[in-house]
PDB file of N, CA and C in Angstrom:
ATOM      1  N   UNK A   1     196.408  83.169   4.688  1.00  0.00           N
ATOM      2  CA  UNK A   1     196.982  83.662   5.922  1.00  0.00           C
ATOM      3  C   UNK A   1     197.263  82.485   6.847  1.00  0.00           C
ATOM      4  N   UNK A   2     198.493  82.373   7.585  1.00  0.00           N
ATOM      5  CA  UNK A   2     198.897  81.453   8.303  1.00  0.00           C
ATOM      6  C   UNK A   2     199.111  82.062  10.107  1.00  0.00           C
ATOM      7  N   UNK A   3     198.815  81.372  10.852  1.00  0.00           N
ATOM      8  CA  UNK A   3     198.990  82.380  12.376  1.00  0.00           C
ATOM      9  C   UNK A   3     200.254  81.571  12.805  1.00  0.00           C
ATOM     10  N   UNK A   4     201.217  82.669  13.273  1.00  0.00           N
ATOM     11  CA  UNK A   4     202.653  81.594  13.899  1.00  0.00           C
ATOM     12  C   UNK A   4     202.589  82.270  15.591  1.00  0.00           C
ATOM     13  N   UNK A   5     203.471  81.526  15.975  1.00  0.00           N
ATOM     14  CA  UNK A   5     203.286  81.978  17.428  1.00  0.00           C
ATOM     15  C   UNK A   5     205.213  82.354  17.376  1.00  0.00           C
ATOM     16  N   UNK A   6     205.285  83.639  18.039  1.00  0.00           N
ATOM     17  CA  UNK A   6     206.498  83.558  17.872  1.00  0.00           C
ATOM     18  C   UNK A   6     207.653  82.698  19.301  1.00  0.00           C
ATOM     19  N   UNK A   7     208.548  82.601  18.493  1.00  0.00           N
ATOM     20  CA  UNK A   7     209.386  81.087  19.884  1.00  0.00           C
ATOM     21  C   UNK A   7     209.788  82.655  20.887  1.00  0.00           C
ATOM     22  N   UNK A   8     210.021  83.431  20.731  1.00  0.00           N
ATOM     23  CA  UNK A   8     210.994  84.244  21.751  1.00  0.00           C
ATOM     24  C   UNK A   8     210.025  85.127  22.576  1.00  0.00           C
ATOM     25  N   UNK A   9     209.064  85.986  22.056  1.00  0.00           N
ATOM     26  CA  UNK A   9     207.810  86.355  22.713  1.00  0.00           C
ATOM     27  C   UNK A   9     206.602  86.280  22.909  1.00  0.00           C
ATOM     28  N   UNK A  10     206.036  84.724  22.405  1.00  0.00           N
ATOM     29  CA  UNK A  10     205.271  83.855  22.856  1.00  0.00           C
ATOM     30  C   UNK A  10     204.230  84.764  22.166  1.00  0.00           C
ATOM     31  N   UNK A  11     204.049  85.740  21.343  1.00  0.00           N
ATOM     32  CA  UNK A  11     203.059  86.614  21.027  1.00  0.00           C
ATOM     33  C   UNK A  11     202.557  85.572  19.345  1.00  0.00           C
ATOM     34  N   UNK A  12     201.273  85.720  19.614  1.00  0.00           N
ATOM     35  CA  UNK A  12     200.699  85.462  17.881  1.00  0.00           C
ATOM     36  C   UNK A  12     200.466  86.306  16.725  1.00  0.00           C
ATOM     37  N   UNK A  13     200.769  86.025  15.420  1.00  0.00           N
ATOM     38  CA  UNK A  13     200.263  86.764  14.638  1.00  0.00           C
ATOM     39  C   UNK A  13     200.672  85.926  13.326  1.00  0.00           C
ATOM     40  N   UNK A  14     199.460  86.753  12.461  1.00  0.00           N
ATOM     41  CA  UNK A  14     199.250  86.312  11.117  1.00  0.00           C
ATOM     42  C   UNK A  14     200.160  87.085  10.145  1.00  0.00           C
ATOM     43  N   UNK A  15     200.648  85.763   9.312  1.00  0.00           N
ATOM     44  CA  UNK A  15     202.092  86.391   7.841  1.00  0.00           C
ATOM     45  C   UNK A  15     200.906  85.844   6.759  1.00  0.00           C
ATOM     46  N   UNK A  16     201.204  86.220   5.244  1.00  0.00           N
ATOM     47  CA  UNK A  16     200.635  85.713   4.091  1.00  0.00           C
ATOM     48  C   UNK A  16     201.088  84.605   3.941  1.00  0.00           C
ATOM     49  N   UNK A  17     200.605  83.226   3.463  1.00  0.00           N
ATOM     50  CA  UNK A  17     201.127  82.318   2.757  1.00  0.00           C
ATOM     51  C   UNK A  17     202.612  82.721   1.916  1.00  0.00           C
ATOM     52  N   UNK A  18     202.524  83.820   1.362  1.00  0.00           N
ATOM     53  CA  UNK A  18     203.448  84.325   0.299  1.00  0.00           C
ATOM     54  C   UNK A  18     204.860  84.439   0.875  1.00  0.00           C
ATOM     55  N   UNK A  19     204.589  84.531   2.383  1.00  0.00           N
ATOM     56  CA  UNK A  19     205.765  85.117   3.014  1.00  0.00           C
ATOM     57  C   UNK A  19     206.616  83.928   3.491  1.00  0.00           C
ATOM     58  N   UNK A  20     208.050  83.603   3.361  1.00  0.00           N
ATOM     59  CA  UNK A  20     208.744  82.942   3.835  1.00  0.00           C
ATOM     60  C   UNK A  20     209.193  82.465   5.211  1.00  0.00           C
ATOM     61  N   UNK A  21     210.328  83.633   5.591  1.00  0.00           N
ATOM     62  CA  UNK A  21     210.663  84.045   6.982  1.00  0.00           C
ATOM     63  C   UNK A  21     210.389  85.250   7.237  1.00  0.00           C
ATOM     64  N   UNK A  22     209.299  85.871   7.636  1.00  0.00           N
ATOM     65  CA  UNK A  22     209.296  86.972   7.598  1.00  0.00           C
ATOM     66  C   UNK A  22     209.253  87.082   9.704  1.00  0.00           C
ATOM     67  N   UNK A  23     210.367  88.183  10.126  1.00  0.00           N
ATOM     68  CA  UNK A  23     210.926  88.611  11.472  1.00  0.00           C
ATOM     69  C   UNK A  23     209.058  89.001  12.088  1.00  0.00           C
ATOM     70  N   UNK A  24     209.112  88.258  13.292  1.00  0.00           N
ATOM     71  CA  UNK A  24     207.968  88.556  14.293  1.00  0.00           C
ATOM     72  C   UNK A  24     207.893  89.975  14.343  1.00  0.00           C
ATOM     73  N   UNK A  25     206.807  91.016  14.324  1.00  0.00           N
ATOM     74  CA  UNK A  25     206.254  92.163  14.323  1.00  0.00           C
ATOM     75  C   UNK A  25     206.133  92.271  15.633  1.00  0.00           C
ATOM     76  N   UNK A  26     206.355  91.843  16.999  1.00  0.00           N
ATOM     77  CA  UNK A  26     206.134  92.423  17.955  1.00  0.00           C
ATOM     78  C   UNK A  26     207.509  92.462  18.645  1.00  0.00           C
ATOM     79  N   UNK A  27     208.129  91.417  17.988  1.00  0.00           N
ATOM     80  CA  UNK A  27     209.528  91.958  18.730  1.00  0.00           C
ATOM     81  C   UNK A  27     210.873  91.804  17.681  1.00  0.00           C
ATOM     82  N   UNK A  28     210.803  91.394  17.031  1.00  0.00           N
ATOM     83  CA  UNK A  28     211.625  91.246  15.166  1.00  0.00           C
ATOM     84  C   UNK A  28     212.452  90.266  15.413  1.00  0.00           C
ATOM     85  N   UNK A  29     212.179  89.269  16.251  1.00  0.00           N
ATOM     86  CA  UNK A  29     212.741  87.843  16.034  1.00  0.00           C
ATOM     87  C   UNK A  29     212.665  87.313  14.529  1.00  0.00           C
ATOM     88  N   UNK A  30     213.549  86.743  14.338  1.00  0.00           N
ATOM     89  CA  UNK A  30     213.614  86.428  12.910  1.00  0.00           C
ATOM     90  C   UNK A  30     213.652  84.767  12.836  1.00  0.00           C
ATOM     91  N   UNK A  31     212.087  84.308  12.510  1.00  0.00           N
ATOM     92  CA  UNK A  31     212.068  83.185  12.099  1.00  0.00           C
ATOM     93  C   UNK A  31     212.317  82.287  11.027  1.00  0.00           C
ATOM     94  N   UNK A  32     212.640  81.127  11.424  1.00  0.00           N
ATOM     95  CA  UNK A  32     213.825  80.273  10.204  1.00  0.00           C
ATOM     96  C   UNK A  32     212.877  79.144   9.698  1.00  0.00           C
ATOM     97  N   UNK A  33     212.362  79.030   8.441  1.00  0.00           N
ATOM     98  CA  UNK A  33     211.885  78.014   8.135  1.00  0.00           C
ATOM     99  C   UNK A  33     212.716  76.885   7.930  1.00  0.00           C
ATOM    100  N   UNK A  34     212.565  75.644   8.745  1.00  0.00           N
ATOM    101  CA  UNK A  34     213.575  74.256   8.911  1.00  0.00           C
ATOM    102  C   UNK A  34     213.469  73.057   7.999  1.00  0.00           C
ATOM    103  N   UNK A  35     211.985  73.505   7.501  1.00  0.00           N
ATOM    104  CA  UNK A  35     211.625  72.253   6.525  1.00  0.00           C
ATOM    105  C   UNK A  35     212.444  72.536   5.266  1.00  0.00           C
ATOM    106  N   UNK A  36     212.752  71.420   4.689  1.00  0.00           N
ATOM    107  CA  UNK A  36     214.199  71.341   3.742  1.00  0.00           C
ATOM    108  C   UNK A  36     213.351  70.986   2.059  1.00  0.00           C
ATOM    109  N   UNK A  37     212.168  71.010   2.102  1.00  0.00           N
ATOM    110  CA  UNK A  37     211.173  70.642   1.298  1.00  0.00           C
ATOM    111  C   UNK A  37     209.708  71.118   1.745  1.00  0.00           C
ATOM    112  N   UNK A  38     209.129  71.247   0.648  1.00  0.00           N
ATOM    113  CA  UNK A  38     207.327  71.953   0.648  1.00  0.00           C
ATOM    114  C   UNK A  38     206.609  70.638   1.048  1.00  0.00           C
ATOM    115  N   UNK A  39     205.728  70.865   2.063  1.00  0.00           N
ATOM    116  CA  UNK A  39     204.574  69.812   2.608  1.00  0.00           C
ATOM    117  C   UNK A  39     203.689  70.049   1.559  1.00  0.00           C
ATOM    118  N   UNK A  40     202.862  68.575   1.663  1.00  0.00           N
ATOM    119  CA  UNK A  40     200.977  69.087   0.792  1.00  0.00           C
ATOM    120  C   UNK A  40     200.382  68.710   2.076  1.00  0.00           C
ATOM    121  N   UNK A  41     199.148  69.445   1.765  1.00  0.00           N
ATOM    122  CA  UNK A  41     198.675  69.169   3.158  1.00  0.00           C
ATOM    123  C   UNK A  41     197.449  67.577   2.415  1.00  0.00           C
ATOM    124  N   UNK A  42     197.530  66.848   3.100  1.00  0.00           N
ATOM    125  CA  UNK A  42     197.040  65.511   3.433  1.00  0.00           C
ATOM    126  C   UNK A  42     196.409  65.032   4.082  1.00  0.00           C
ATOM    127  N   UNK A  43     195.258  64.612   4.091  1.00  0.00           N
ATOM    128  CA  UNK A  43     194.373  64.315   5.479  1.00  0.00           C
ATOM    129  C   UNK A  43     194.001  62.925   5.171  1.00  0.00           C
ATOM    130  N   UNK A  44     194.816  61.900   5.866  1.00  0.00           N
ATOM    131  CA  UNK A  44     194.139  59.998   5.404  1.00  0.00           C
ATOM    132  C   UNK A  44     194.364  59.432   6.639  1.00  0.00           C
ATOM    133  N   UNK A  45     193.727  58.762   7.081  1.00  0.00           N
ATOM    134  CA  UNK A  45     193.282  58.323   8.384  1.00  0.00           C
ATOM    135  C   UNK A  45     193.833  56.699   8.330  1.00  0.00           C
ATOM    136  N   UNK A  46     194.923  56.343   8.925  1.00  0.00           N
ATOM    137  CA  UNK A  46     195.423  55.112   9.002  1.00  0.00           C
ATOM    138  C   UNK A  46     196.223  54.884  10.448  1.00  0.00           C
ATOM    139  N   UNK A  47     196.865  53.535  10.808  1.00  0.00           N
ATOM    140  CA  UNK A  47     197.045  52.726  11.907  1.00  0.00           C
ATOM    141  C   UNK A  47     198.015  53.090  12.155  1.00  0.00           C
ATOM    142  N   UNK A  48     199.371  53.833  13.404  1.00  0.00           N
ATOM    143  CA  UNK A  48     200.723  53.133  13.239  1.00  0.00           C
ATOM    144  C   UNK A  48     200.534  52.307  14.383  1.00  0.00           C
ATOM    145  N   UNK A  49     201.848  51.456  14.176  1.00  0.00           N
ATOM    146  CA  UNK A  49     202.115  50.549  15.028  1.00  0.00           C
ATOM    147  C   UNK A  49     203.721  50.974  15.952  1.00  0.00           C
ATOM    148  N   UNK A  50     203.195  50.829  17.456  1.00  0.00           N
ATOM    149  CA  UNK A  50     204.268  51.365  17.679  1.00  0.00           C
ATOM    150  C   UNK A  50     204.676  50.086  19.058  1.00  0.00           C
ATOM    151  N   UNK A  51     205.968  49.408  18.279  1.00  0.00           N
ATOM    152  CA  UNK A  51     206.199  47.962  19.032  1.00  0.00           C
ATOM    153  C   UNK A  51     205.220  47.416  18.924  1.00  0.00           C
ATOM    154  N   UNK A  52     204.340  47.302  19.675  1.00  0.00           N
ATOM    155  CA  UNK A  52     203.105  46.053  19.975  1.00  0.00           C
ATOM    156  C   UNK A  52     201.361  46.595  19.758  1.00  0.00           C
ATOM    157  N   UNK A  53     201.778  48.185  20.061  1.00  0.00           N
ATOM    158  CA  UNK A  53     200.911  48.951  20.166  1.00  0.00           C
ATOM    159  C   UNK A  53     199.971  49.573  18.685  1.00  0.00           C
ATOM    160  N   UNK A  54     198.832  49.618  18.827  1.00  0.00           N
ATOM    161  CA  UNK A  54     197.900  50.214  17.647  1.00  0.00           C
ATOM    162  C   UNK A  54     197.487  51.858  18.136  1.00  0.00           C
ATOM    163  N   UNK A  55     197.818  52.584  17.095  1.00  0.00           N
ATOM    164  CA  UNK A  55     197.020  53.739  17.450  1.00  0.00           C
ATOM    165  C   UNK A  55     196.385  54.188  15.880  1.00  0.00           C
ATOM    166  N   UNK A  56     195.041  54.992  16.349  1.00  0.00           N
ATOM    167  CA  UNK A  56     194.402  55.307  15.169  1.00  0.00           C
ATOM    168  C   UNK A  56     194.858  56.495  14.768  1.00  0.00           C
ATOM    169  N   UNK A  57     195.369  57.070  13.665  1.00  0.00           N
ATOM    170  CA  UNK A  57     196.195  58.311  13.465  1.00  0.00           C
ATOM    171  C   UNK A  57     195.418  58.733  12.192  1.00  0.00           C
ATOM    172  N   UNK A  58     196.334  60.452  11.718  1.00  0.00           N
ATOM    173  CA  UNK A  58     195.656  60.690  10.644  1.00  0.00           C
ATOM    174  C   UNK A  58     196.900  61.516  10.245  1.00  0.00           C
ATOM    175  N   UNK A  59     197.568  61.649   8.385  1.00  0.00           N
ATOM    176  CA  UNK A  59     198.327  62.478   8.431  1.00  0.00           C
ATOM    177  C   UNK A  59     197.716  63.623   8.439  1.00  0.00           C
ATOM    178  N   UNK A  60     198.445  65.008   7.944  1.00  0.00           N
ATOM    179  CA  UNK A  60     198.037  66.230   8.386  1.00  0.00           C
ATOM    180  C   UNK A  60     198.839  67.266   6.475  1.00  0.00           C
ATOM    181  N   UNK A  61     200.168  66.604   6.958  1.00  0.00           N
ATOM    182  CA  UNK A  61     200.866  67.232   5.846  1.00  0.00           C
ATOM    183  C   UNK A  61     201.303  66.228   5.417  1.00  0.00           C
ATOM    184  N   UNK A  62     202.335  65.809   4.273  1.00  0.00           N
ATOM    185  CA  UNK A  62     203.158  64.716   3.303  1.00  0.00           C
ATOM    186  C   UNK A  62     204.673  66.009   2.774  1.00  0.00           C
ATOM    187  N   UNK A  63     205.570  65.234   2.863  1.00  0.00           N
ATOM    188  CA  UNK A  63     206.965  65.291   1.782  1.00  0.00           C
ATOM    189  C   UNK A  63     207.091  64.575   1.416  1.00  0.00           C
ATOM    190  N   UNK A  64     208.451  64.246   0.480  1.00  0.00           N
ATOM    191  CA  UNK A  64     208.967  63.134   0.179  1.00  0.00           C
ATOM    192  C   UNK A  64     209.760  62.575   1.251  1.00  0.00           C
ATOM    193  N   UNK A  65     210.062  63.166   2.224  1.00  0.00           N
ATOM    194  CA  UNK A  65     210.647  62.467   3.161  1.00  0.00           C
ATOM    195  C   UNK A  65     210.297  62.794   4.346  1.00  0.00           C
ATOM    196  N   UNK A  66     208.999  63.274   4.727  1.00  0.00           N
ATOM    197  CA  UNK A  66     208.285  63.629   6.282  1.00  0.00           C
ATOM    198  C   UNK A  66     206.858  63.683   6.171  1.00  0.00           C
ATOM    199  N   UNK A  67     206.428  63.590   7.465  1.00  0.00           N
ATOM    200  CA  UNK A  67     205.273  63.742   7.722  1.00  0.00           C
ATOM    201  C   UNK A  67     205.099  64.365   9.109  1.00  0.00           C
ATOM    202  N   UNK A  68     203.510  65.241   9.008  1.00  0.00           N
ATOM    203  CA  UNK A  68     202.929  65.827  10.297  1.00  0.00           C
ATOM    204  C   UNK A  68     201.921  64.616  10.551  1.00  0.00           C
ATOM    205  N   UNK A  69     202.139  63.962  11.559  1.00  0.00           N
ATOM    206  CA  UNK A  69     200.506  63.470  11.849  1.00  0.00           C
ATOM    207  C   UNK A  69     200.177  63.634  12.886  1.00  0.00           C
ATOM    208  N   UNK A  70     198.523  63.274  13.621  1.00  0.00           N
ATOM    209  CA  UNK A  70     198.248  63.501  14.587  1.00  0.00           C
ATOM    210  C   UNK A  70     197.657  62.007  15.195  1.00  0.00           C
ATOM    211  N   UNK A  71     197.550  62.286  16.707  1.00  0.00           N
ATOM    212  CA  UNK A  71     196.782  60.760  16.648  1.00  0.00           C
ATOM    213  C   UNK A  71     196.517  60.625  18.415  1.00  0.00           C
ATOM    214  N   UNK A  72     195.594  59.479  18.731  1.00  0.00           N
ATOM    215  CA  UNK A  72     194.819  59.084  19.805  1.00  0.00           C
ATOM    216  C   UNK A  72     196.335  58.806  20.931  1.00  0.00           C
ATOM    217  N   UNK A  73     196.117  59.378  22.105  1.00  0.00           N
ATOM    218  CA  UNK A  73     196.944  59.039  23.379  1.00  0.00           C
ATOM    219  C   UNK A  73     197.857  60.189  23.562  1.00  0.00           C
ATOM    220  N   UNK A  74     199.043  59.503  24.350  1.00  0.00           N
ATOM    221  CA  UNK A  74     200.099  60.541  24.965  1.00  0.00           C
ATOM    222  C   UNK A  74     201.277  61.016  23.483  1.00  0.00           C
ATOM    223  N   UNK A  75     201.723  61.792  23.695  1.00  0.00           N
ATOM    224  CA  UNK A  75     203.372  62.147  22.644  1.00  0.00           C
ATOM    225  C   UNK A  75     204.206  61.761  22.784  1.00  0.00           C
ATOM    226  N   UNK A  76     204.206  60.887  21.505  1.00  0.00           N
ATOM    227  CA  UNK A  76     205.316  59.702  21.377  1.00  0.00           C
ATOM    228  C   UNK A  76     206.959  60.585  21.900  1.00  0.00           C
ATOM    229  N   UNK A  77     207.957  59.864  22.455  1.00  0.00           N
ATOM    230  CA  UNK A  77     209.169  59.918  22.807  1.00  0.00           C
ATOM    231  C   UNK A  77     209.823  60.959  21.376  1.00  0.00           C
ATOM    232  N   UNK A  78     210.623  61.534  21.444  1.00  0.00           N
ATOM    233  CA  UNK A  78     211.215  62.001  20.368  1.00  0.00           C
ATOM    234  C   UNK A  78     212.135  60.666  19.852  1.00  0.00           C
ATOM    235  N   UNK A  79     212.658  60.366  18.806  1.00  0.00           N
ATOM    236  CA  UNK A  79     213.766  59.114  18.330  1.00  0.00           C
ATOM    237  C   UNK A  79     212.996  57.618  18.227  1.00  0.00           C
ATOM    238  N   UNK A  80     211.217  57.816  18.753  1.00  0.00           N
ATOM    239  CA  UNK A  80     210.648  57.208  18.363  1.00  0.00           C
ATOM    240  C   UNK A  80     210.470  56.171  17.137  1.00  0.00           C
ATOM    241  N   UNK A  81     210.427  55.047  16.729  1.00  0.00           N
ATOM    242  CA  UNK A  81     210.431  54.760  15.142  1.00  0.00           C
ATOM    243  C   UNK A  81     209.198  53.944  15.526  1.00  0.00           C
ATOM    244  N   UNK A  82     208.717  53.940  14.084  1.00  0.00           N
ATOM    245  CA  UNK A  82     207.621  53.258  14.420  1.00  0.00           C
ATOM    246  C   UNK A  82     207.070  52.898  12.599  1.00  0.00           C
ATOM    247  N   UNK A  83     206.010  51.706  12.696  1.00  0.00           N
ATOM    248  CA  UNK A  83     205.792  51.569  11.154  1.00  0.00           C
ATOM    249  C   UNK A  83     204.578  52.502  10.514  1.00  0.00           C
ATOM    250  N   UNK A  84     205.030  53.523   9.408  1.00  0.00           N
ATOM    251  CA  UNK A  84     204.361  54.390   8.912  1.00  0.00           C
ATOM    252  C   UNK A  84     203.758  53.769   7.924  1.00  0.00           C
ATOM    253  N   UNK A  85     202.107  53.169   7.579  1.00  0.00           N
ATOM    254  CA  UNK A  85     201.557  52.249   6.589  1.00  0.00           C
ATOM    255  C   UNK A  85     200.365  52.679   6.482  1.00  0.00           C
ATOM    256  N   UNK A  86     200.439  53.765   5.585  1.00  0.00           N
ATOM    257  CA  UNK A  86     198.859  54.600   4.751  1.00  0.00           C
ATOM    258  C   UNK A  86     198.607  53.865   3.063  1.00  0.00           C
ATOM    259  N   UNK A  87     197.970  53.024   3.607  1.00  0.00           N
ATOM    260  CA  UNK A  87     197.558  52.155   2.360  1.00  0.00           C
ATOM    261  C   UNK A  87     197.056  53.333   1.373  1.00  0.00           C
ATOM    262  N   UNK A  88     196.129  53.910   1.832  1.00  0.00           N
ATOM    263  CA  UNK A  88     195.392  54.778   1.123  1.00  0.00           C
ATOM    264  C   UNK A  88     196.197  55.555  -0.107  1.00  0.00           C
ATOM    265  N   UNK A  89     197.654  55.917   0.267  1.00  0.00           N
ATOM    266  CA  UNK A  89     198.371  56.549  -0.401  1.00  0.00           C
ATOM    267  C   UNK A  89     199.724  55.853  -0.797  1.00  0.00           C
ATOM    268  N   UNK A  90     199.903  54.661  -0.508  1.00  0.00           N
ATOM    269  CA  UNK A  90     200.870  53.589  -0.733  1.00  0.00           C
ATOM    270  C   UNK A  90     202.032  54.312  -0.285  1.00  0.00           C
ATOM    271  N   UNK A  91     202.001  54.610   0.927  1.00  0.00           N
ATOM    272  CA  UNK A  91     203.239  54.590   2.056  1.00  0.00           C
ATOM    273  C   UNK A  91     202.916  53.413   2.900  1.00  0.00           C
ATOM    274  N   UNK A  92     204.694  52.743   2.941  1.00  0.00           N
ATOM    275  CA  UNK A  92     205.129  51.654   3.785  1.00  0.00           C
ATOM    276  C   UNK A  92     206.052  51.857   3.863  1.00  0.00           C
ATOM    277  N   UNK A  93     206.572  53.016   4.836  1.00  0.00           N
ATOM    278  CA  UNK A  93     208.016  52.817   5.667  1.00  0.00           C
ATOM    279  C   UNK A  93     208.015  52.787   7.037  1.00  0.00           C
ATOM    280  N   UNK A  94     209.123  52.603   7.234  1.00  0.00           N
ATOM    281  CA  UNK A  94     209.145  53.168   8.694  1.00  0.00           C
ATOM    282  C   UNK A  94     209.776  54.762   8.901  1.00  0.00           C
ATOM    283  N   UNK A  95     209.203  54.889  10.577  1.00  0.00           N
ATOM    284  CA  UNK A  95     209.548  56.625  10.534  1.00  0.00           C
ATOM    285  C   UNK A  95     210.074  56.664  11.804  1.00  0.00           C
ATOM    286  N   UNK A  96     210.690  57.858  11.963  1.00  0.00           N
ATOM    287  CA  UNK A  96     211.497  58.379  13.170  1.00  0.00           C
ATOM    288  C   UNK A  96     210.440  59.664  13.722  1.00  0.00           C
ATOM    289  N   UNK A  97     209.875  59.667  14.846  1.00  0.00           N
ATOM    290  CA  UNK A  97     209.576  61.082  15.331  1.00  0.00           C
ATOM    291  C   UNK A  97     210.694  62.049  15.541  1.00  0.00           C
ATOM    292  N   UNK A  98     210.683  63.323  14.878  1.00  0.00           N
ATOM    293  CA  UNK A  98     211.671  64.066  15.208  1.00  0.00           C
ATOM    294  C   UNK A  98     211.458  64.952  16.310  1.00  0.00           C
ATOM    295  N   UNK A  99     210.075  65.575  16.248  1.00  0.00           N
ATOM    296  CA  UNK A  99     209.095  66.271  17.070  1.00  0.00           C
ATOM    297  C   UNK A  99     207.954  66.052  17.833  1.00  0.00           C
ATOM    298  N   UNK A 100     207.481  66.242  18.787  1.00  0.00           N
ATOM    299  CA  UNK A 100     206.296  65.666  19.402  1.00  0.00           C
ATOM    300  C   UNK A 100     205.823  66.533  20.243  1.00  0.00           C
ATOM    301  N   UNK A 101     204.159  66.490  20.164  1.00  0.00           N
ATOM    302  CA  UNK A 101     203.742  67.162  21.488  1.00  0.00           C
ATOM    303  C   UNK A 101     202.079  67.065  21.470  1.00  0.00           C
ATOM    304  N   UNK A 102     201.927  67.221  23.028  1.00  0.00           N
ATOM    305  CA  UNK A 102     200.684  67.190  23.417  1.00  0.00           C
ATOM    306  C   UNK A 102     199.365  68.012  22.654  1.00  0.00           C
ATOM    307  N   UNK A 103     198.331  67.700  22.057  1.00  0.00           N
ATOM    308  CA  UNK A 103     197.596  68.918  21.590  1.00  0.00           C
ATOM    309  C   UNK A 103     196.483  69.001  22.423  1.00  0.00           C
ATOM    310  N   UNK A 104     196.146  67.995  23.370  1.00  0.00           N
ATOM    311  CA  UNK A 104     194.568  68.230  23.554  1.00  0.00           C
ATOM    312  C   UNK A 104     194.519  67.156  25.016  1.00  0.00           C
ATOM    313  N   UNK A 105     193.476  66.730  24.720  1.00  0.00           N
ATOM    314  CA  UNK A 105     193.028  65.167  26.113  1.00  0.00           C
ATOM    315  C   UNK A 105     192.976  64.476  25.105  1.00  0.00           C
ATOM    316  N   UNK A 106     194.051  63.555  25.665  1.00  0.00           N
ATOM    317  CA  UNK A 106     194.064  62.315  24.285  1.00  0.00           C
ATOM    318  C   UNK A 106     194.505  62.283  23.261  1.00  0.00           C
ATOM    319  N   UNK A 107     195.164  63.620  22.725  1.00  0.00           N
ATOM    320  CA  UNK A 107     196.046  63.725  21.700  1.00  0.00           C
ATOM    321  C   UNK A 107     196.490  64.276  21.212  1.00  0.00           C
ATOM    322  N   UNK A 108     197.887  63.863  20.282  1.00  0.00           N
ATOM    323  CA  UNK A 108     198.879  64.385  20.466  1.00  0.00           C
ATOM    324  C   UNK A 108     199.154  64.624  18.401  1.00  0.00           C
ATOM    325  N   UNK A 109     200.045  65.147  18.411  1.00  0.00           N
ATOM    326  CA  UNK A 109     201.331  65.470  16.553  1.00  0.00           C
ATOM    327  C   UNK A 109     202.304  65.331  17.499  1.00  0.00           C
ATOM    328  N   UNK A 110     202.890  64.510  15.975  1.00  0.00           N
ATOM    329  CA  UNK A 110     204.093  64.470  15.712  1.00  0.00           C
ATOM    330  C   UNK A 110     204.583  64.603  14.210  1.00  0.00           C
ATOM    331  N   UNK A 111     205.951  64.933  14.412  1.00  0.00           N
ATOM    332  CA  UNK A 111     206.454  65.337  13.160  1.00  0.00           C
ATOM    333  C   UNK A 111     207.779  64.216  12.764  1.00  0.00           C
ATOM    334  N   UNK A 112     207.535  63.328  11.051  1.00  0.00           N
ATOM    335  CA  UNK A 112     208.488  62.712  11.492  1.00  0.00           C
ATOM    336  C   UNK A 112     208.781  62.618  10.334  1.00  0.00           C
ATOM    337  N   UNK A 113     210.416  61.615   9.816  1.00  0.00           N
ATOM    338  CA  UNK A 113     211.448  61.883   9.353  1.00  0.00           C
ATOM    339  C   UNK A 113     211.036  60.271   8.706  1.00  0.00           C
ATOM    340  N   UNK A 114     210.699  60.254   7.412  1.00  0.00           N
ATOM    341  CA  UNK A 114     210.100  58.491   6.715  1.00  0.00           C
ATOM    342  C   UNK A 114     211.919  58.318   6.469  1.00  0.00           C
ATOM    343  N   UNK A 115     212.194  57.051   6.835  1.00  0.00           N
ATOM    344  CA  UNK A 115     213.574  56.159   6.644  1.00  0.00           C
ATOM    345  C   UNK A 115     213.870  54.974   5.394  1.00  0.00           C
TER     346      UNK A 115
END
């Protein structure tokens, strides 16, 4: 079971894993899955560097061409790039934030686009 929040009436509720797009039950907004490929979910705890800056991060999910991660401070700029380098799993690219946002005090996900 997965909980989505729906974008149009801000209401929560739980779909099966099984289910794709399945239309919000409280008001039948019909949600669009955007990811163009299946995530694994991933949890490895490594550095980015952003310009000059160190932050301690962790991914969350993996594609072949994205990542969810989360990490220490404010939410990076959207168009962000920055160097994506998880030794652990022998990623060394760089990445674009496509998405960003605040989760907590001190930190933030982002969702980004490996180049």
């Amino acid at each position: 079971m997965s909980l989505r929040i729906c974008p149009d009436c801000h209401k929560a509720f739980f779909i099966a894993d099984t289910e794709y797009c399945p239309p919000c039950p409280k008001c039948g907004y019909v949600l669009v899955e955007q990811r163009g490929q299946n995530r694994v979910m991933q949890k490895s705890e490594f550095i980015i560097m952003i310009k000059e800056e160190k932050r301690a991060a962790k991914t969350l999910d993996l594609s072949p061409n994205g990542a969810r991660i989360a990490y220490e401070g404010s939410a990076l700029p959207v168009d962000t790039v920055l160097d994506f380098n998880v030794d652990r799993l022998n990623i060394n690219r760089p990445a674009m934030a496509v998405w960003t946002k605040q989760t907590g005090m001190g930190r933030a996900q982002s969702g980004l686009r490996l180049l």
